[in-house]
Structures are given as structure tokens and as C-alpha cells.
N, C-alpha and C. Protein backbone atom coordinates (compact mmCIF):
# COMPACT_ATOMS: atom_id res chain seq x y z
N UNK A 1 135.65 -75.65 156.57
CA UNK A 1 135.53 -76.10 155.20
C UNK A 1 134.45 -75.27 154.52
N UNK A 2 134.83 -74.56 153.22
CA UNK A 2 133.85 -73.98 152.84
C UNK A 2 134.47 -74.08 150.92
N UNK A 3 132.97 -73.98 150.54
CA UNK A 3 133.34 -74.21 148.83
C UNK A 3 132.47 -72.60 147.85
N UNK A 4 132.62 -72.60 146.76
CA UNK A 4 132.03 -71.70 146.06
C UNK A 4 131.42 -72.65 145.06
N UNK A 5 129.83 -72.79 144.41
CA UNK A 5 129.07 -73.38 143.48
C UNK A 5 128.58 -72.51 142.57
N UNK A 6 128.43 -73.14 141.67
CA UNK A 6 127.21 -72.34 140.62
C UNK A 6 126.09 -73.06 139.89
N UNK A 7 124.80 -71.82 140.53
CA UNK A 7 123.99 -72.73 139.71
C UNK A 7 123.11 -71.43 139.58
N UNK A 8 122.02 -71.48 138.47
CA UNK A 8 120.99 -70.23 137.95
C UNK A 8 121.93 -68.73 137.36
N UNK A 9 122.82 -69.53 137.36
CA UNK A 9 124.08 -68.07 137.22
C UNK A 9 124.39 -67.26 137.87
N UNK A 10 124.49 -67.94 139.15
CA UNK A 10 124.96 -66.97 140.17
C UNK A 10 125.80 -67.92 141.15
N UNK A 11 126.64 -67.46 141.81
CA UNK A 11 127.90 -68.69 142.55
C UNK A 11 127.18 -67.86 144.37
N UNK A 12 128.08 -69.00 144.97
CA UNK A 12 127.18 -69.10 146.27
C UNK A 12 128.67 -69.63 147.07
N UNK A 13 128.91 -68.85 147.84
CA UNK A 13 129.85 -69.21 149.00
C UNK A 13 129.24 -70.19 150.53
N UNK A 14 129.72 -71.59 150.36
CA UNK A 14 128.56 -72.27 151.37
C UNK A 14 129.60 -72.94 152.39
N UNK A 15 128.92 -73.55 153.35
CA UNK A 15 129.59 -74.41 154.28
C UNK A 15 128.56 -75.00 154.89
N UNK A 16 128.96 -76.21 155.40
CA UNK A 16 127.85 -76.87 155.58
C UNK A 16 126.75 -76.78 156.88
N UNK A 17 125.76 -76.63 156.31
CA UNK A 17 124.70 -75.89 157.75
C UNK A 17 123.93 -74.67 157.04
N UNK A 18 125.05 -74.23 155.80
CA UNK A 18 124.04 -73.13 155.78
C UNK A 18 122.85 -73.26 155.05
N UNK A 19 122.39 -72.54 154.93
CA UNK A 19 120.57 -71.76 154.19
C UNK A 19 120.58 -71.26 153.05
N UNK A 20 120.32 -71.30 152.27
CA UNK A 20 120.27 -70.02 151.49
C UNK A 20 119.03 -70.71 150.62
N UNK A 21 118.45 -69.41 149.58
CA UNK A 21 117.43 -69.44 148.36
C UNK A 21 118.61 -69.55 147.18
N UNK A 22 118.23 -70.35 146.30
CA UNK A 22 119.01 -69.95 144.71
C UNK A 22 117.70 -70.13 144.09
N UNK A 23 118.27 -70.02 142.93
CA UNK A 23 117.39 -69.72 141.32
C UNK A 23 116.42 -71.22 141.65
N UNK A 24 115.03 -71.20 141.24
CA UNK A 24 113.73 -72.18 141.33
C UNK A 24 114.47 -73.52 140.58
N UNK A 25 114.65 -74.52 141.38
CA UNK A 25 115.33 -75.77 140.45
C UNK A 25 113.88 -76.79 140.78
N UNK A 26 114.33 -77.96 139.78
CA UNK A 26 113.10 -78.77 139.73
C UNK A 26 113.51 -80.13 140.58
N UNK A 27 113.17 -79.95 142.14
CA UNK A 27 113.46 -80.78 143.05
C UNK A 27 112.47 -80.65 144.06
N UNK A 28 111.86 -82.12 144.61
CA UNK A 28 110.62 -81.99 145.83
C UNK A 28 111.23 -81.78 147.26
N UNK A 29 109.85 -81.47 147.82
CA UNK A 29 110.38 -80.85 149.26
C UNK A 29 110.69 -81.54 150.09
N UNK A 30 111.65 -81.55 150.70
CA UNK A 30 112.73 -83.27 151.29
C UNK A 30 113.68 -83.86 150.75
N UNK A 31 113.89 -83.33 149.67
CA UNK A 31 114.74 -84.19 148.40
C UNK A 31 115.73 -83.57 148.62
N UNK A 32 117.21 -84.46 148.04
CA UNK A 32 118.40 -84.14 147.93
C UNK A 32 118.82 -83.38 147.03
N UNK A 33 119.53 -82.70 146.95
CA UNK A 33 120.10 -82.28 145.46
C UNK A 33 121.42 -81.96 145.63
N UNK A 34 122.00 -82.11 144.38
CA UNK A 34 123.66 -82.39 144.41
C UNK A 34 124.48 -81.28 143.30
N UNK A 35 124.96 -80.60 143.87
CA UNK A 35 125.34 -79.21 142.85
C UNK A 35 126.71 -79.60 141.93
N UNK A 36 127.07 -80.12 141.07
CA UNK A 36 128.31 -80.57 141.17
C UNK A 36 129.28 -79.75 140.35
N UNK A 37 129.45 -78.01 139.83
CA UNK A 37 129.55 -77.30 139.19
C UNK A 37 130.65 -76.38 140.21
N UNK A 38 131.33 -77.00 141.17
CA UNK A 38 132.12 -76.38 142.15
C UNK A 38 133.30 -75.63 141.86
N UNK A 39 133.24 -74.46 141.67
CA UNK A 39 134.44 -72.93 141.42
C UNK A 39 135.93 -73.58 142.29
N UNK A 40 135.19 -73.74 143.81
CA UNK A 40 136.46 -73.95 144.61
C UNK A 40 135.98 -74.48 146.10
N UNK A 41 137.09 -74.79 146.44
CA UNK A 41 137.11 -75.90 147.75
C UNK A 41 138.03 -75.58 148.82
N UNK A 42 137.58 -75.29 149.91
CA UNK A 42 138.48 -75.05 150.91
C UNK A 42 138.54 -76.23 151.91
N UNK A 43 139.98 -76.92 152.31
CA UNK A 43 139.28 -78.08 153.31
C UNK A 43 141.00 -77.82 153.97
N UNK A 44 140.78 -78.26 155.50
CA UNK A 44 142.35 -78.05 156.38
C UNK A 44 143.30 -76.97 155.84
N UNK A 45 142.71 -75.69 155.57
CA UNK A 45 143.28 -74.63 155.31
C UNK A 45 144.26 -74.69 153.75
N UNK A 46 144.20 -75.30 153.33
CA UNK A 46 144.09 -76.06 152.03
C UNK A 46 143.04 -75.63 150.59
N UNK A 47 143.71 -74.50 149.58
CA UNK A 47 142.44 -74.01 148.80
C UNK A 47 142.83 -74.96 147.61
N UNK A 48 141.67 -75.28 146.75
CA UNK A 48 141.71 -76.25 145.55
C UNK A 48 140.92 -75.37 144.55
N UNK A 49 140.99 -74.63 143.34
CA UNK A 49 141.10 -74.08 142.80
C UNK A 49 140.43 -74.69 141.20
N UNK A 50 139.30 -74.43 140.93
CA UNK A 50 138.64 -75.16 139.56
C UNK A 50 138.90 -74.59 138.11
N UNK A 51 139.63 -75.12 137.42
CA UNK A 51 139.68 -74.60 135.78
C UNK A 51 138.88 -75.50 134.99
N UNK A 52 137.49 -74.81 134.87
CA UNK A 52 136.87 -73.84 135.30
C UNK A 52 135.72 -74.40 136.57
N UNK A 53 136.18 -76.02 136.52
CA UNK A 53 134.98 -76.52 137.81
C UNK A 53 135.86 -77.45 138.59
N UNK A 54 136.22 -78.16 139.85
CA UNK A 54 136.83 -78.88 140.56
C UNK A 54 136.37 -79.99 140.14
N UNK A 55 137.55 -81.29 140.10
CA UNK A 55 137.59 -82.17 139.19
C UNK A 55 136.61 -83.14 140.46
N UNK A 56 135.95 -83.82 140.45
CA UNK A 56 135.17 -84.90 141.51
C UNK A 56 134.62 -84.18 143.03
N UNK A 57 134.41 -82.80 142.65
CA UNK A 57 133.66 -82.19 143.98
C UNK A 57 132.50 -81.69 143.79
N UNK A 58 131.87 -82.36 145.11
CA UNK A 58 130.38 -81.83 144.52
C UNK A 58 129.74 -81.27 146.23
N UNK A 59 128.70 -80.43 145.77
CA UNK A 59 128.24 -79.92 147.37
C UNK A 59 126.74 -80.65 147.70
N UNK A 60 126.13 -81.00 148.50
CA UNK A 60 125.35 -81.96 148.84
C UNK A 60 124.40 -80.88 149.40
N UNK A 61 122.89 -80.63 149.42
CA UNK A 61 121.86 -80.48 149.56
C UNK A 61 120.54 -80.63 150.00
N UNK A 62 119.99 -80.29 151.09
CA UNK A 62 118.41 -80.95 151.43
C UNK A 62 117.30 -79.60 150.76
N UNK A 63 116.40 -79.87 150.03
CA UNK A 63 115.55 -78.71 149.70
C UNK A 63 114.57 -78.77 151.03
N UNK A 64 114.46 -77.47 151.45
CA UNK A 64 113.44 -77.12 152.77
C UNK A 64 112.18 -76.98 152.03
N UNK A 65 112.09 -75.80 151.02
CA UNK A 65 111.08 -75.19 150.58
C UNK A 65 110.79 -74.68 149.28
N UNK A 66 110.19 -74.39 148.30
CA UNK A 66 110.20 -73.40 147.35
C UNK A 66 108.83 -72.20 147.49
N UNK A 67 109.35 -71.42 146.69
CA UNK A 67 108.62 -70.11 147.34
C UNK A 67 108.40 -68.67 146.20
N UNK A 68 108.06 -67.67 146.35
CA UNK A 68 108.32 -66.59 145.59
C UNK A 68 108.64 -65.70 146.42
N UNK A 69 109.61 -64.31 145.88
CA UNK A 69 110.57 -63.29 147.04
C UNK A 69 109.71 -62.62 146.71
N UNK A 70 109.77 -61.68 147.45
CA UNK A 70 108.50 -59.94 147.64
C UNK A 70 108.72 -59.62 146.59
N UNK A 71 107.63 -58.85 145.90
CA UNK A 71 106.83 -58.20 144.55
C UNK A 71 108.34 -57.22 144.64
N UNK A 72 108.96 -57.30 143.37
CA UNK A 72 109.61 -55.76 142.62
C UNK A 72 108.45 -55.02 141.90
N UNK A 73 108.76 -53.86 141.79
CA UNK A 73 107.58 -53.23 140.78
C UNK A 73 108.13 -52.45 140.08
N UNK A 74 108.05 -52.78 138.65
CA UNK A 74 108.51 -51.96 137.46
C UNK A 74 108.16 -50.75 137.09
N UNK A 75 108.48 -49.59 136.76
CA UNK A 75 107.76 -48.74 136.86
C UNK A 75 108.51 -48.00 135.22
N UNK A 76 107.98 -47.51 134.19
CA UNK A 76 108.01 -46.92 133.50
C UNK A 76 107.45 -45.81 132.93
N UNK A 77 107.89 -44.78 132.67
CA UNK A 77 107.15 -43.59 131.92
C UNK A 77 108.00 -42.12 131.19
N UNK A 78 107.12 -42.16 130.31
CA UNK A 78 108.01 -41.21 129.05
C UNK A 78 107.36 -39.91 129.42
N UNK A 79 108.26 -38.92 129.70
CA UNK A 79 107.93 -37.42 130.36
C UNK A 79 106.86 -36.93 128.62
N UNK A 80 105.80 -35.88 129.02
CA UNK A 80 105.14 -35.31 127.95
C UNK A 80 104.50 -36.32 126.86
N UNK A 81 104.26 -37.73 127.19
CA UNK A 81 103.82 -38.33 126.06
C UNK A 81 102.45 -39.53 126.92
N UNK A 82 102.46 -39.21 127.71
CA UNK A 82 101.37 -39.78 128.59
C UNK A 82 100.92 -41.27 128.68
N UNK A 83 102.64 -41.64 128.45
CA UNK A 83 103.05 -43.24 128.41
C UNK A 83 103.63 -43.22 130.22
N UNK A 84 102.46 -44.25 130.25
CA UNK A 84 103.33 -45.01 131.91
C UNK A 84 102.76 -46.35 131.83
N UNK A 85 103.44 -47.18 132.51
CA UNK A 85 103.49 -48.63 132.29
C UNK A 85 103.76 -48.96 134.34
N UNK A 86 102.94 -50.07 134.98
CA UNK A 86 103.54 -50.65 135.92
C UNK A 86 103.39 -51.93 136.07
N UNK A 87 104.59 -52.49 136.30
CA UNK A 87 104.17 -54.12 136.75
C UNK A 87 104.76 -54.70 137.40
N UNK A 88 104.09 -55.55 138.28
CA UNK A 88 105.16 -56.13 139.69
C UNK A 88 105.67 -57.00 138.92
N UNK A 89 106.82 -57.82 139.71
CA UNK A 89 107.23 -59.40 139.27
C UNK A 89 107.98 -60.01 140.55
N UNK A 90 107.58 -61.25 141.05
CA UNK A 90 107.80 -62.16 142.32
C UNK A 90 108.69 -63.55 141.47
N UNK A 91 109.85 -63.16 141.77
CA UNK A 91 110.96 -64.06 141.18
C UNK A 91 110.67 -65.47 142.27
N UNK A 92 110.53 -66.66 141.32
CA UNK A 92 110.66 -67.94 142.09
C UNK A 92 111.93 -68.66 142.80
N UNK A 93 111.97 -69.36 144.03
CA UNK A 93 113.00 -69.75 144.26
C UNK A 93 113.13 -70.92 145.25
N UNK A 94 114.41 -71.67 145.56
CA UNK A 94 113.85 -72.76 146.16
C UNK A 94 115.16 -72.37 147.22
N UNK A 95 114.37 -73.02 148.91
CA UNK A 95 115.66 -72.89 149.41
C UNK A 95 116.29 -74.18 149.82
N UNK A 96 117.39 -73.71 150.03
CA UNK A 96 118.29 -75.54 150.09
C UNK A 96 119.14 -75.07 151.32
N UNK A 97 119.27 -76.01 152.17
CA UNK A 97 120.23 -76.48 153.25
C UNK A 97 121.53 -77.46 152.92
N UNK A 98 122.50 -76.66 153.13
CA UNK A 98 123.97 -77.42 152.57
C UNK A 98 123.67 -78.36 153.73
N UNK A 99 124.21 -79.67 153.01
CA UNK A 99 124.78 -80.88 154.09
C UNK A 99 125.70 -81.09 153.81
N UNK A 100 126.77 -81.46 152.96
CA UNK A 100 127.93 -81.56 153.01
C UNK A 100 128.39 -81.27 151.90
N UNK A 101 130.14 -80.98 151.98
CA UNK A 101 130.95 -81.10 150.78
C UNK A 101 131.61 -82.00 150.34
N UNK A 102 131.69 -82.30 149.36
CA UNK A 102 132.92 -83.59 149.39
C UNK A 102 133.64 -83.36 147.88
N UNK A 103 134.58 -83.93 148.17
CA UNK A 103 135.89 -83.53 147.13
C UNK A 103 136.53 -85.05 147.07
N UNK A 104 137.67 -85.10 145.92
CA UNK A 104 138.41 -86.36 145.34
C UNK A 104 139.37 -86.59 146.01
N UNK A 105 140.07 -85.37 146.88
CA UNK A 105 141.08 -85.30 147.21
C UNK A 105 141.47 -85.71 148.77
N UNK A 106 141.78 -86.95 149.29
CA UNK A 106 142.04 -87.48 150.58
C UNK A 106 142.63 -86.41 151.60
């Protein structure tokens, strides 16, 4: 069983067990969270298909942690004009452990 979600504007192929970081949401550490914005649903080889979200499916959530990812560093500069610019930036993020999927459909 595996579903596709969206959330921070970016979709996420999950099944339950997995890990992942998405975009920094406002949820404490231990807490549930419930994505309910589901693209699509795979269950007994069986695909269910969202125009544009699956009607009563939602993917279930434990937050582990939130955090910031390693420094990017911006780097700018205009050849012959003795313009340069640098600046890091550490994008925030929280990670969540799928616990389950669940759907409308028996």
C-alpha cells in the first residue's frame, strides 16, 4: 500500500514506516499530524486516482523532529564592476514518520 500527498508544494510518495523531512509545519514533537490533500492511493493492487485530491483519504503521521538542512550558499557577482554578494540559507523542516493510510473505500 502506498499513496502520493501534498503538502509545502511538493508531493511525497509514502508507505507506511517511512521517514521523510517536508516543508517546517506547525506541529509538536510526538504529535500526530494528518495530511489529508492525497493525489493517489494504492491499496490490493488497486490504484484510486484524485481529481484533484482523493475523496475521504487521508495519510496519518507521527512528527520525530524539526530541524534545519545544511547551509546552501548563495553566491553572486557582476564581472568588472566589483559587485559580489554571499549568503548562506538553512531551509527549516520537520520530519514525520508515516503511520498509516486510510481511504473511504472498503
Amino acid at each position: 500500500m502506498f499513496a502520493v500527498f501534498t503538502t509545502g508544494g511538493k508531493q511525497y510518495l509514502v508507505e507506511p514506516g517511512a521517514k521523510l523531512k517536508i516543508e517546517k509545519i506547525e506541529a509538536k514533537k510526538n504529535g500526530d499530524v494528518v495530511f489529508d490533500k492525497v493525489l493517489l492511493v494504492e491499496k490490493n493492487r488497486k490504484l484510486e486516482i484524485g481529481t484533484p485530491y482523493v475523496k475521504g483519504a487521508k495519510v496519518t503521521g507521527k512528527v520525530l523532529s524539526e530541524g534545519k538542512a545544511d547551509k546552501v550558499i548563495v553566491y553572486k557577482r557582476k564581472a568588472k564592476k566589483r559587485y559580489a554578494r554571499k549568503r548562506g540559507h538553512r531551509q527549516p523542516f520537520t520530519e514525520v514518520e508515516i503511520s498509516g493510510i486510510e481511504t473511504s473505500a472498503a
